[in-house]
C-alpha atoms as a PDB file:
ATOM      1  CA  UNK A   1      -8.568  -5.289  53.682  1.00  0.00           C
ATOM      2  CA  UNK A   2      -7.545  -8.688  55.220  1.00  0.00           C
ATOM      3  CA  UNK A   3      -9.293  -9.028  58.623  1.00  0.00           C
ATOM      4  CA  UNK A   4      -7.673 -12.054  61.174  1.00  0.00           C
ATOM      5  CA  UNK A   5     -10.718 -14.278  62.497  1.00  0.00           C
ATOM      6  CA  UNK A   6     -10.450 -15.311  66.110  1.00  0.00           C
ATOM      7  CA  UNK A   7      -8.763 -18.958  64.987  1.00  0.00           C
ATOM      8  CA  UNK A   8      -5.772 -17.158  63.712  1.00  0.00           C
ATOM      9  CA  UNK A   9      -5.030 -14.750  66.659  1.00  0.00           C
ATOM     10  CA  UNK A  10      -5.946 -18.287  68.658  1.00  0.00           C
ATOM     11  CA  UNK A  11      -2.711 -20.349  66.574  1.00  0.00           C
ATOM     12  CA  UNK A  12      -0.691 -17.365  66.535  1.00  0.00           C
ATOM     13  CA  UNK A  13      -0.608 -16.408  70.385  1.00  0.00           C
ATOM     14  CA  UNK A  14       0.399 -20.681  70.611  1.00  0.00           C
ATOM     15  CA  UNK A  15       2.820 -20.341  67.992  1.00  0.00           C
ATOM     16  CA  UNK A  16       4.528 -17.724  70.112  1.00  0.00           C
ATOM     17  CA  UNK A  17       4.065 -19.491  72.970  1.00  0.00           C
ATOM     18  CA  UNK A  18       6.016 -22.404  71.341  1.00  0.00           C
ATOM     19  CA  UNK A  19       9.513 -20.034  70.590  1.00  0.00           C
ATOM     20  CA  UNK A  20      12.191 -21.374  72.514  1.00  0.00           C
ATOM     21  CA  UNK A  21      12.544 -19.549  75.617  1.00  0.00           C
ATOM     22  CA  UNK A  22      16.334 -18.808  74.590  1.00  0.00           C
ATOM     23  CA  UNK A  23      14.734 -16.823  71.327  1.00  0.00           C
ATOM     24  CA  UNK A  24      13.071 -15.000  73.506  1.00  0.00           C
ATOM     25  CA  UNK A  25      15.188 -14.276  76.701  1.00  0.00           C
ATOM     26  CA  UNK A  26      18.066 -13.176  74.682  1.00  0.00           C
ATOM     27  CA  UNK A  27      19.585 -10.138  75.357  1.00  0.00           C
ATOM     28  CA  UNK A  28      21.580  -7.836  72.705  1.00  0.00           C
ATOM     29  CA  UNK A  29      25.368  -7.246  73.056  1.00  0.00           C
ATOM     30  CA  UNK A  30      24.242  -3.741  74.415  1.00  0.00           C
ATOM     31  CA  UNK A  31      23.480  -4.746  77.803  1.00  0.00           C
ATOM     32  CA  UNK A  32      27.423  -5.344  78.710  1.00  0.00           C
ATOM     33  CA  UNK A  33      30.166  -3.324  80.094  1.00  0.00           C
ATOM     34  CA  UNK A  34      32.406  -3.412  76.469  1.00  0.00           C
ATOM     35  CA  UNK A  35      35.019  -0.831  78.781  1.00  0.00           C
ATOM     36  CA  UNK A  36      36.156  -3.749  81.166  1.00  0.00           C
ATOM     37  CA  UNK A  37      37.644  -6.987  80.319  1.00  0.00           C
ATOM     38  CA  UNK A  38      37.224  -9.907  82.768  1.00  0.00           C
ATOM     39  CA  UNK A  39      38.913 -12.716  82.482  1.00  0.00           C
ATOM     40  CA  UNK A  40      37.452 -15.939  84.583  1.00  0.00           C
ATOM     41  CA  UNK A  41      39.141 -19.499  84.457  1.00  0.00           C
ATOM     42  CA  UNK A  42      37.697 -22.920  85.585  1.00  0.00           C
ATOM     43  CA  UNK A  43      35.445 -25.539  84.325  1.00  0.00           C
ATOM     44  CA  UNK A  44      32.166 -26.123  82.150  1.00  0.00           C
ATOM     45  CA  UNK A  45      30.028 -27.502  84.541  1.00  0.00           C
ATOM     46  CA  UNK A  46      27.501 -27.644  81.567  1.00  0.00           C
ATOM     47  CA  UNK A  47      27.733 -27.236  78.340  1.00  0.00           C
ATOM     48  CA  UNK A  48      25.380 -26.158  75.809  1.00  0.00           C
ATOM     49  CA  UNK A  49      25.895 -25.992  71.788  1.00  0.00           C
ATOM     50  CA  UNK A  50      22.733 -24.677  70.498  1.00  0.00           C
ATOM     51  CA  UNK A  51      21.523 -21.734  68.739  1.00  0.00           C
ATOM     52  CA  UNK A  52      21.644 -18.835  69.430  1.00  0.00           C
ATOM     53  CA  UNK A  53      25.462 -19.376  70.500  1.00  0.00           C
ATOM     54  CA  UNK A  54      27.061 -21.786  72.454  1.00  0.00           C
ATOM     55  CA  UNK A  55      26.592 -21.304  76.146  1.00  0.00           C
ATOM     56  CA  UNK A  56      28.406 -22.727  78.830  1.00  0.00           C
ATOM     57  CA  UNK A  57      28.447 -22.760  83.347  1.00  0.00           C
ATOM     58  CA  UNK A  58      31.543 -22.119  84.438  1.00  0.00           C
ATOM     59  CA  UNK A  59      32.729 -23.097  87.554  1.00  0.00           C
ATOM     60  CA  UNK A  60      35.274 -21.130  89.357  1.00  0.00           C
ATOM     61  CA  UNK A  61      37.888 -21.889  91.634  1.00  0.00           C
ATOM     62  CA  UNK A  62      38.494 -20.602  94.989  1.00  0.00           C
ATOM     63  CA  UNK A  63      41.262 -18.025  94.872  1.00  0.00           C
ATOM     64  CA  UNK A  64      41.058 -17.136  90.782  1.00  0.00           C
ATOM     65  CA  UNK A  65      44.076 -15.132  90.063  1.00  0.00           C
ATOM     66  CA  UNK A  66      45.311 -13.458  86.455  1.00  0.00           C
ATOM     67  CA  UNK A  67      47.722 -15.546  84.933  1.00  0.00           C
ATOM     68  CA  UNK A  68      51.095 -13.678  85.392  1.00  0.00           C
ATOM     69  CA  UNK A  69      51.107 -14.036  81.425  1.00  0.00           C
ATOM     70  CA  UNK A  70      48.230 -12.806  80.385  1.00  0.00           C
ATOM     71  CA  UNK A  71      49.283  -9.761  79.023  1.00  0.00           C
ATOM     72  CA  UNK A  72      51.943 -11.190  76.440  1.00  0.00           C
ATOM     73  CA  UNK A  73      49.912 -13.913  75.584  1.00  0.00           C
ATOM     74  CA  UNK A  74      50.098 -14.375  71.689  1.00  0.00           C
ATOM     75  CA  UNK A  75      46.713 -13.984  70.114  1.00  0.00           C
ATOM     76  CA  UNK A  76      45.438 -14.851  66.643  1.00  0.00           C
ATOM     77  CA  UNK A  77      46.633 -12.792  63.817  1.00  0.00           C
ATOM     78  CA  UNK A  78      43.436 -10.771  62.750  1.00  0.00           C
ATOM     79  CA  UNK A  79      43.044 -10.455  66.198  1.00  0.00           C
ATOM     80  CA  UNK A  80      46.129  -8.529  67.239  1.00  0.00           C
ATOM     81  CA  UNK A  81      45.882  -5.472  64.900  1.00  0.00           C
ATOM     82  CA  UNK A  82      42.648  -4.925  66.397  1.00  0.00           C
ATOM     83  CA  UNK A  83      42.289  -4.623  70.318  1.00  0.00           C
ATOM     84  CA  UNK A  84      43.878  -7.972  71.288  1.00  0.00           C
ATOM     85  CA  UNK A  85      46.825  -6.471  73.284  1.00  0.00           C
ATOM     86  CA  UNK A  86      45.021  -4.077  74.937  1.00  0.00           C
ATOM     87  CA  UNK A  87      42.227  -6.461  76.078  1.00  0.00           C
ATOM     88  CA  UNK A  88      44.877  -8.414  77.905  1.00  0.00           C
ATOM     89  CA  UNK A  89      46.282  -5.556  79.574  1.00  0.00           C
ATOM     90  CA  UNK A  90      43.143  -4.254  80.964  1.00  0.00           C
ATOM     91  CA  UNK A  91      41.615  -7.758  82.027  1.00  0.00           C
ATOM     92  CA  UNK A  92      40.590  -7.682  85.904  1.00  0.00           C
ATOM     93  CA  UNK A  93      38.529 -10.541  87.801  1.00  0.00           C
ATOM     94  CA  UNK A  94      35.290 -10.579  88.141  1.00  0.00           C
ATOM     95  CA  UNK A  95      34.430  -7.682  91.007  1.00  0.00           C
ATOM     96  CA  UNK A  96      32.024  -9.376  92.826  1.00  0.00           C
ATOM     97  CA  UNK A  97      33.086 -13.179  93.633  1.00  0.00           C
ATOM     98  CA  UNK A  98      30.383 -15.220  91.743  1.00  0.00           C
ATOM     99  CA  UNK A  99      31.164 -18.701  91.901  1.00  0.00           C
ATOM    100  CA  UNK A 100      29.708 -19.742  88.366  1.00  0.00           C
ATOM    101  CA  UNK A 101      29.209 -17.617  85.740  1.00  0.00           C
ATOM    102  CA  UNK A 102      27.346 -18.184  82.628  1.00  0.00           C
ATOM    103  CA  UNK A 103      29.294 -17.752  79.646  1.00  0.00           C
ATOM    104  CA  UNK A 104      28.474 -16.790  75.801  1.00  0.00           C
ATOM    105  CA  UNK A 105      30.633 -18.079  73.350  1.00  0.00           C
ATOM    106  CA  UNK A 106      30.248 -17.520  69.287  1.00  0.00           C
ATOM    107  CA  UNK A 107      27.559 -18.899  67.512  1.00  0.00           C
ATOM    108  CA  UNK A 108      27.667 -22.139  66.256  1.00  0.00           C
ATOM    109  CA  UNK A 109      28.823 -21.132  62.334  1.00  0.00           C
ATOM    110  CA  UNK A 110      31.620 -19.406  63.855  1.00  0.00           C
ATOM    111  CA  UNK A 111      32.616 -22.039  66.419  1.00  0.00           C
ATOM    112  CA  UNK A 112      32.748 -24.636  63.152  1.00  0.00           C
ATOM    113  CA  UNK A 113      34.906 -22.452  60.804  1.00  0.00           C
ATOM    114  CA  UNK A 114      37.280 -22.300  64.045  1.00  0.00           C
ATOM    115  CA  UNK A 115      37.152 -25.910  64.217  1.00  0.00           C
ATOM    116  CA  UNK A 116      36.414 -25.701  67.858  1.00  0.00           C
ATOM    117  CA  UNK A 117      35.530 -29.373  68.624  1.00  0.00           C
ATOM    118  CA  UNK A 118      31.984 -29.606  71.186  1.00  0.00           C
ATOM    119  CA  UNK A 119      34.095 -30.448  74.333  1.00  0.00           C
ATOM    120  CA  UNK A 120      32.207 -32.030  77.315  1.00  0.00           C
ATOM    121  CA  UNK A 121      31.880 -30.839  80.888  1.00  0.00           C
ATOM    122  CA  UNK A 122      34.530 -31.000  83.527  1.00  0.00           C
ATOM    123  CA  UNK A 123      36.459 -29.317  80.482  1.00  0.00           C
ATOM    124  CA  UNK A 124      39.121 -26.668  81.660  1.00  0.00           C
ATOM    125  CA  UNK A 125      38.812 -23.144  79.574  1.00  0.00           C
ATOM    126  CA  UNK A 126      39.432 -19.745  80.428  1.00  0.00           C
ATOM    127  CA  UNK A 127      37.889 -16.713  78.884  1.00  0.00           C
ATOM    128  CA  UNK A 128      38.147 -13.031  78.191  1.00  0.00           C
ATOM    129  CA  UNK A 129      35.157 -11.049  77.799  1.00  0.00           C
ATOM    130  CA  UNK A 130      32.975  -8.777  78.490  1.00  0.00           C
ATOM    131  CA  UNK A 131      30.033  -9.093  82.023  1.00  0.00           C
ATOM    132  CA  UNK A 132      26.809  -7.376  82.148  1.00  0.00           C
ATOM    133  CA  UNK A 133      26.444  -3.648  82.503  1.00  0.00           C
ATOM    134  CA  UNK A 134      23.544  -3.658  85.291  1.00  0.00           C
ATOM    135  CA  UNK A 135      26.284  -4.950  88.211  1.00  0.00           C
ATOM    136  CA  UNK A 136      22.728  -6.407  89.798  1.00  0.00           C
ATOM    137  CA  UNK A 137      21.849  -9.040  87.006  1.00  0.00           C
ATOM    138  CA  UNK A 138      23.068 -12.317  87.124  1.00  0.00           C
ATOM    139  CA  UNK A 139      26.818 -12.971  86.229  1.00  0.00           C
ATOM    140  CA  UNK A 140      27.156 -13.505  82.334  1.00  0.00           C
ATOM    141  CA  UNK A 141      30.061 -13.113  80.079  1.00  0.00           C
ATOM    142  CA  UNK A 142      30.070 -12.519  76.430  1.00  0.00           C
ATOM    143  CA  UNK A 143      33.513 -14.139  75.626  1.00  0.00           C
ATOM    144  CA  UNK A 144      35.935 -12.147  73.235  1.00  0.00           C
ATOM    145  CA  UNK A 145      38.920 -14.884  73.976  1.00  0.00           C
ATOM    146  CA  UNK A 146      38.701 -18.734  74.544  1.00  0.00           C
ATOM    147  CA  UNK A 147      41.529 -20.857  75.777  1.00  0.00           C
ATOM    148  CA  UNK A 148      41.016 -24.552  75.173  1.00  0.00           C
ATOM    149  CA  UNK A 149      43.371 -27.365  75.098  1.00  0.00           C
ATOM    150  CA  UNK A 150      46.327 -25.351  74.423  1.00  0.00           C
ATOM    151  CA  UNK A 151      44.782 -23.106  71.825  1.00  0.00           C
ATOM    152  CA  UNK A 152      43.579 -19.619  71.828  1.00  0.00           C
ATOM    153  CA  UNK A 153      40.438 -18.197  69.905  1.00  0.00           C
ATOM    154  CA  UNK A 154      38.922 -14.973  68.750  1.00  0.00           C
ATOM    155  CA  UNK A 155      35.356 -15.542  69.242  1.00  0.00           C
ATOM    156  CA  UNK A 156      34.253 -11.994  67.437  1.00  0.00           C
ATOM    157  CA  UNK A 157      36.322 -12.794  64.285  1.00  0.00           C
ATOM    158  CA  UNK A 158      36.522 -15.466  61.429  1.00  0.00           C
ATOM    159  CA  UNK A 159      39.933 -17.563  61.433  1.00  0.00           C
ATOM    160  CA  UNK A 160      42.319 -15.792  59.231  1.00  0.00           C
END
């Protein structure tokens, strides 16, 4: 049997140490509410395209209100058969009035085969998605939907 000397335990506590504290903070997509759809709107007052998906701090305006359209808003095709519509319909704002909220995009690979350019901060998006189950933690979305420029994305699916 292979015994670990004290050098080894030694490099791999530092090794461990050394994980990036993302790696390790991450949370699962278990920890949010996936039975209410929020949708926020404002801009990326920082933006953040690394592993393990792109994050972003939102800044929201004073007086956020849904868009009268959001419910008939078209949505991409593989997304539509799916839960699209009814996402839309049930959106609500956020319940308590945070006034930046971190957001989750998709992970990189996915952000790429959408061809979603890296877009600075001061950039204008809103997003659909889902906040954190505990309604004491921090407010973080897991986006579903991203609005940029003009365009609309399904962040959980592959383009079609």
């Amino acid at each position: 049997m292979h015994s670990i000397n004290r050098r080894q335990v030694v490099c791999l506590s530092a090794a461990a140490l050394l994980l990036p504290k993302t790696a390790l903070a991450h949370h699962g997509w278990s920890s949010f509410d996936d039975k209410t759809p929020i949708y926020l709107q404002g801009r990326a007052s920082k933006v953040s395209w690394r592993n393990p998906h792109v994050e972003i701090m939102l800044a929201l305006p004073k007086g956020l209100a849904l868009p009268a359209d959001l419910a008939q808003r078209s949505l991409p095709a593989q997304a539509a058969p799916v839960d699209g519509p009814d996402l839309l319909k049930r959106a609500k704002l956020p319940a308590k009035a945070h006034a930046t909220w971190e957001v989750e995009l998709a992970p990189l690979p996915r952000m790429q085969a959408w061809q979603i350019a890296e877009f600075p901060a001061g950039t204008e998006i809103a997003v659909i998605g889902y906040g954190l189950a505990d309604p004491n933690a921090k407010p973080v979305l897991r986006a579903e939907y991203l609005w940029l420029a003009g365009k609309t994305y399904a962040l959980r699916s592959a383009p079609a």
